[in-house]
Protein backbone atom coordinates (compact mmCIF):
# COMPACT_ATOMS: atom_id res chain seq x y z
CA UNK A 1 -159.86 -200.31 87.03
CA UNK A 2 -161.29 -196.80 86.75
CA UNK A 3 -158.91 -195.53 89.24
CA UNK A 4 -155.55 -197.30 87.23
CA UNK A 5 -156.96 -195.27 83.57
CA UNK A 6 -156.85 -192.12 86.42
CA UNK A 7 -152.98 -192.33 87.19
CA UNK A 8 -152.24 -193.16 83.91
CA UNK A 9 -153.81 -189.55 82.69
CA UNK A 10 -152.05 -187.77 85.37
CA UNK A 11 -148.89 -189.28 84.72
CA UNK A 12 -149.29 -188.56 81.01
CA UNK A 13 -150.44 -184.94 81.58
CA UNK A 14 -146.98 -184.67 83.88
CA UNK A 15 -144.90 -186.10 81.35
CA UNK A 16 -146.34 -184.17 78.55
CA UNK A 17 -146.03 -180.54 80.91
CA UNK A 18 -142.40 -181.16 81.27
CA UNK A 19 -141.86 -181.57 78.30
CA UNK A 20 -143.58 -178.60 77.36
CA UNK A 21 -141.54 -176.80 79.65
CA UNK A 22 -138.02 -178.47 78.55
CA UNK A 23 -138.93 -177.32 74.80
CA UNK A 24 -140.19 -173.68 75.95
CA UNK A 25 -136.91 -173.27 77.78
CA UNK A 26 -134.86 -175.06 74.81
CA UNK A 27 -136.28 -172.23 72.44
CA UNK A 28 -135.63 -169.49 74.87
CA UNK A 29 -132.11 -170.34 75.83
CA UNK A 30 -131.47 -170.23 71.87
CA UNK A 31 -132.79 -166.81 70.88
CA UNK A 32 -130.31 -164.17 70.21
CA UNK A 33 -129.00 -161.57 73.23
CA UNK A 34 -130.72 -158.23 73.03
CA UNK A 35 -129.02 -155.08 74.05
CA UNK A 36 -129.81 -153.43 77.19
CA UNK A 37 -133.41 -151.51 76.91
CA UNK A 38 -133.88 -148.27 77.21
CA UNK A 39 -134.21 -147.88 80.92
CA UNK A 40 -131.53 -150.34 81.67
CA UNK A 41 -129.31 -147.66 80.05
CA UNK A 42 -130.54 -144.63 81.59
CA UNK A 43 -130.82 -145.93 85.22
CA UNK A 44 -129.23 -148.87 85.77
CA UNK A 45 -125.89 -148.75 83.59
CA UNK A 46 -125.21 -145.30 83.93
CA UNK A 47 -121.57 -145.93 86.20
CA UNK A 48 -120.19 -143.24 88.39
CA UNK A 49 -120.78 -139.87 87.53
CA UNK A 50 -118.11 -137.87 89.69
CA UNK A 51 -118.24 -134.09 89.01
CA UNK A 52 -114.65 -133.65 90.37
CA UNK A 53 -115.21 -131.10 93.23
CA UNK A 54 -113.20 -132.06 95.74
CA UNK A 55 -112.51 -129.36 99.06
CA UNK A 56 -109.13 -128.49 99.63
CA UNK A 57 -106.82 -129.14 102.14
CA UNK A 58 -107.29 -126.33 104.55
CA UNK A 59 -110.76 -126.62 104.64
CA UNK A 60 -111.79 -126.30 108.48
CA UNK A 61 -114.51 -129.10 108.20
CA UNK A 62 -112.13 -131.73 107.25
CA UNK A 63 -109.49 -130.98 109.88
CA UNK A 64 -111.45 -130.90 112.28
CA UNK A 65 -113.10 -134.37 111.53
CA UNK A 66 -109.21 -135.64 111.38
CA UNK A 67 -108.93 -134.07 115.04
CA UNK A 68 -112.40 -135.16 116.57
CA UNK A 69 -112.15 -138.70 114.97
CA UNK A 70 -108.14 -138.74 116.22
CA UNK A 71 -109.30 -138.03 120.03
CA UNK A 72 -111.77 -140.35 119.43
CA UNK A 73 -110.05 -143.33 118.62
CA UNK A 74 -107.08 -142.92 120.99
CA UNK A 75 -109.19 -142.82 123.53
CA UNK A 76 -111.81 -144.91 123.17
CA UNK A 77 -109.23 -148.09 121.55
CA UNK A 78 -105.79 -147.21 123.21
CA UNK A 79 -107.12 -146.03 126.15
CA UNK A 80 -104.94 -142.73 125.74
CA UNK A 81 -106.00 -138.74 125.90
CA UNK A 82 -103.70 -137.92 123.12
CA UNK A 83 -105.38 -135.10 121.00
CA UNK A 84 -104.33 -132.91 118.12
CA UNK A 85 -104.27 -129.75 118.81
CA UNK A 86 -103.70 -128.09 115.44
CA UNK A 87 -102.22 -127.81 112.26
CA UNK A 88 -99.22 -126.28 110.66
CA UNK A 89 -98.03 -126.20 106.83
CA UNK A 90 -101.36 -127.66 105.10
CA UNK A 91 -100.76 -128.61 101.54
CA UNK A 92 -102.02 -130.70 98.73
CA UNK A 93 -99.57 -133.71 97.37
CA UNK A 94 -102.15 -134.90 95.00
CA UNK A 95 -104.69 -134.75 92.91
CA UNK A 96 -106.27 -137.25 91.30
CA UNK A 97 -102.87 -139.32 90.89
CA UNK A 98 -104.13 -141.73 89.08
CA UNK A 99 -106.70 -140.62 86.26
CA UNK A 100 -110.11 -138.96 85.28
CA UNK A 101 -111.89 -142.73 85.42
CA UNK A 102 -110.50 -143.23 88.97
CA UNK A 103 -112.77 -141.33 92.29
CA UNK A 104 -111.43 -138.13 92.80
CA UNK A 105 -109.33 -137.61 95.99
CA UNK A 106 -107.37 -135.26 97.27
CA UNK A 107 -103.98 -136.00 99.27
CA UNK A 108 -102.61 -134.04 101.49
CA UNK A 109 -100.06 -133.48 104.21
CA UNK A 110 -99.46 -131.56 107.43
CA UNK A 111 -97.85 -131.07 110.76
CA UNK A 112 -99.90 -132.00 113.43
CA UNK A 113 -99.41 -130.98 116.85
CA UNK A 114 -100.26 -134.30 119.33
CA UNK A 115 -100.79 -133.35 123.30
CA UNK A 116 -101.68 -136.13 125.90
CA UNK A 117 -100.84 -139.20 127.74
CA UNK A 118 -100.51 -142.27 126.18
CA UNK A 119 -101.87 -144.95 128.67
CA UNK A 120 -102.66 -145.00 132.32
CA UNK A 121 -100.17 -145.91 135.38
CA UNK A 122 -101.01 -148.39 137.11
CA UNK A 123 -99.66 -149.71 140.51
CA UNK A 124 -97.10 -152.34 141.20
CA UNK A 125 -96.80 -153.42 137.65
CA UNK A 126 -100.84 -154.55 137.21
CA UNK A 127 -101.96 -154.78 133.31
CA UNK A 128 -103.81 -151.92 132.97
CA UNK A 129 -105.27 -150.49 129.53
CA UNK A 130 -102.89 -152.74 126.98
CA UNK A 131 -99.17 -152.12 129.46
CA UNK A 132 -97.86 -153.31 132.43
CA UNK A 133 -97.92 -150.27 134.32
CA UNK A 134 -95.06 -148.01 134.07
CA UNK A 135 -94.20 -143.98 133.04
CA UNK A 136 -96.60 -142.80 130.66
CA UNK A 137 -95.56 -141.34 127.35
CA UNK A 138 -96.10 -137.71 127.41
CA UNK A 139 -96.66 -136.04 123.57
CA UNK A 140 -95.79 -132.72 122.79
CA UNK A 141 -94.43 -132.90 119.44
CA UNK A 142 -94.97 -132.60 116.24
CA UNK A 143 -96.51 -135.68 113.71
CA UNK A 144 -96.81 -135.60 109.90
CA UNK A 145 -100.72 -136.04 109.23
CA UNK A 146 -101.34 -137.68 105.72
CA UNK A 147 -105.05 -137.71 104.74
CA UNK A 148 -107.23 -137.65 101.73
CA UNK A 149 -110.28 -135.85 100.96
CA UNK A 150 -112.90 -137.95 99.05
CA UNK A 151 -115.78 -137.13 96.67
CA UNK A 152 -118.56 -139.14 97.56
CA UNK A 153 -116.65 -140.61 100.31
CA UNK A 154 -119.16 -139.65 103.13
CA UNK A 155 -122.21 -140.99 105.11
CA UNK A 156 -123.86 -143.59 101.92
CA UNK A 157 -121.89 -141.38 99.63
CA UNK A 158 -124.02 -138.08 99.94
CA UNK A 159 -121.05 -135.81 101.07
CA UNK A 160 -117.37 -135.97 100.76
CA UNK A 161 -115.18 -138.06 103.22
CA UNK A 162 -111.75 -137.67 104.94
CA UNK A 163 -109.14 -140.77 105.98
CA UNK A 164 -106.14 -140.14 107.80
CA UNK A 165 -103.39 -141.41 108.97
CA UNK A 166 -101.15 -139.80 111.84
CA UNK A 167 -97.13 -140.93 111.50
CA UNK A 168 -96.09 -142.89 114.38
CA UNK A 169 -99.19 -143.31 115.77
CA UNK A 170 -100.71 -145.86 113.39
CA UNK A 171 -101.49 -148.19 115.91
CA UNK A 172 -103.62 -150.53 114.19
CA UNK A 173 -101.49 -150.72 111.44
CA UNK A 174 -104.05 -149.68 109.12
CA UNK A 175 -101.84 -147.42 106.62
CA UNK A 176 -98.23 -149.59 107.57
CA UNK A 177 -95.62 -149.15 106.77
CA UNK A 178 -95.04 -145.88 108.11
CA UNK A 179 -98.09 -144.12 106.85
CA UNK A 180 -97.72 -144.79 103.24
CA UNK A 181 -100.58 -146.62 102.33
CA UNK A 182 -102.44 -142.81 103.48
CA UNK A 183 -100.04 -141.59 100.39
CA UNK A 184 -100.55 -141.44 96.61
């Protein structure tokens, strides 16, 4: 008998607990929405704070990264050894095209000059690096280059950051049609 009154006290005590709880959260869930406090505005709502400094076009950091990163894919993707050698007619198309609010980027354009095979040959006809083998494509021309220089756009944000797009050699069809996607 004494062990029956036990259950029936912890059952009660349960009950009563819950409801405690239910009522507690009732009371909360009905109080009035407070503002953010005073840290919640100074550290956690504060948004982006650009300052607007963006390099220009010609600046040799960025071109280079276009040419290092341009080597770098080609070969290491489309198993190629085309390479820019350098630039001609730098210039800016735009500047923050689409506001103040917006992050600030730069776009520019320029004439790139490619060098390099495109592919390897490879003997009666065997798949070799993405192609039947065949005559390789020798560059020497000229591509348009359309890139934008980023604020913020860097390693976690700490620096500013460059993306590119060479015309006629997206191959990944990152900035398709044609390049514009690269383009204001």
């Amino acid at each position: 008998m004494r062990a029956d009154r036990t259950g029936t006290c912890r059952g009660l005590l349960t009950r009563a607990m819950t409801a405690m709880a239910a009522a507690s959260m009732l009371v909360a869930s009905l109080s009035a929405g407070q503002a953010a406090s005073f840290l919640e505005k100074n550290f956690w709502l504060s948004g982006p704070n650009y300052s607007g400094v963006v390099p220009a076009c010609d600046l040799p950091g960025a071109l280079s990264r276009i040419q290092s990163h341009f080597a770098t894919t080609e070969s290491r993707f489309w198993n190629s050894s085309l390479k820019i050698d350098g630039f001609d007619r730098v210039r800016e198309i735009a500047f923050r095209p689409w506001g103040e609010e917006y992050q600030p980027r730069r776009y520019c354009v320029a004439d790139a000059f490619v060098s390099g095979t495109d592919g390897q040959i490879g003997s009666s006809g065997m798949y070799v690096g993405g192609k039947v083998g065949g005559p390789l494509a020798v560059h020497g021309a000229r591509h348009k280059v359309f890139y934008s220089i980023i604020e913020d756009g860097g390693f976690l944000g700490i620096s500013w950051g460059v993306e590119w797009c060479v015309e006629g050699l997206d191959r990944s069809w990152t900035y398709q049609p044609n390049c514009r996607m690269a383009r204001p």
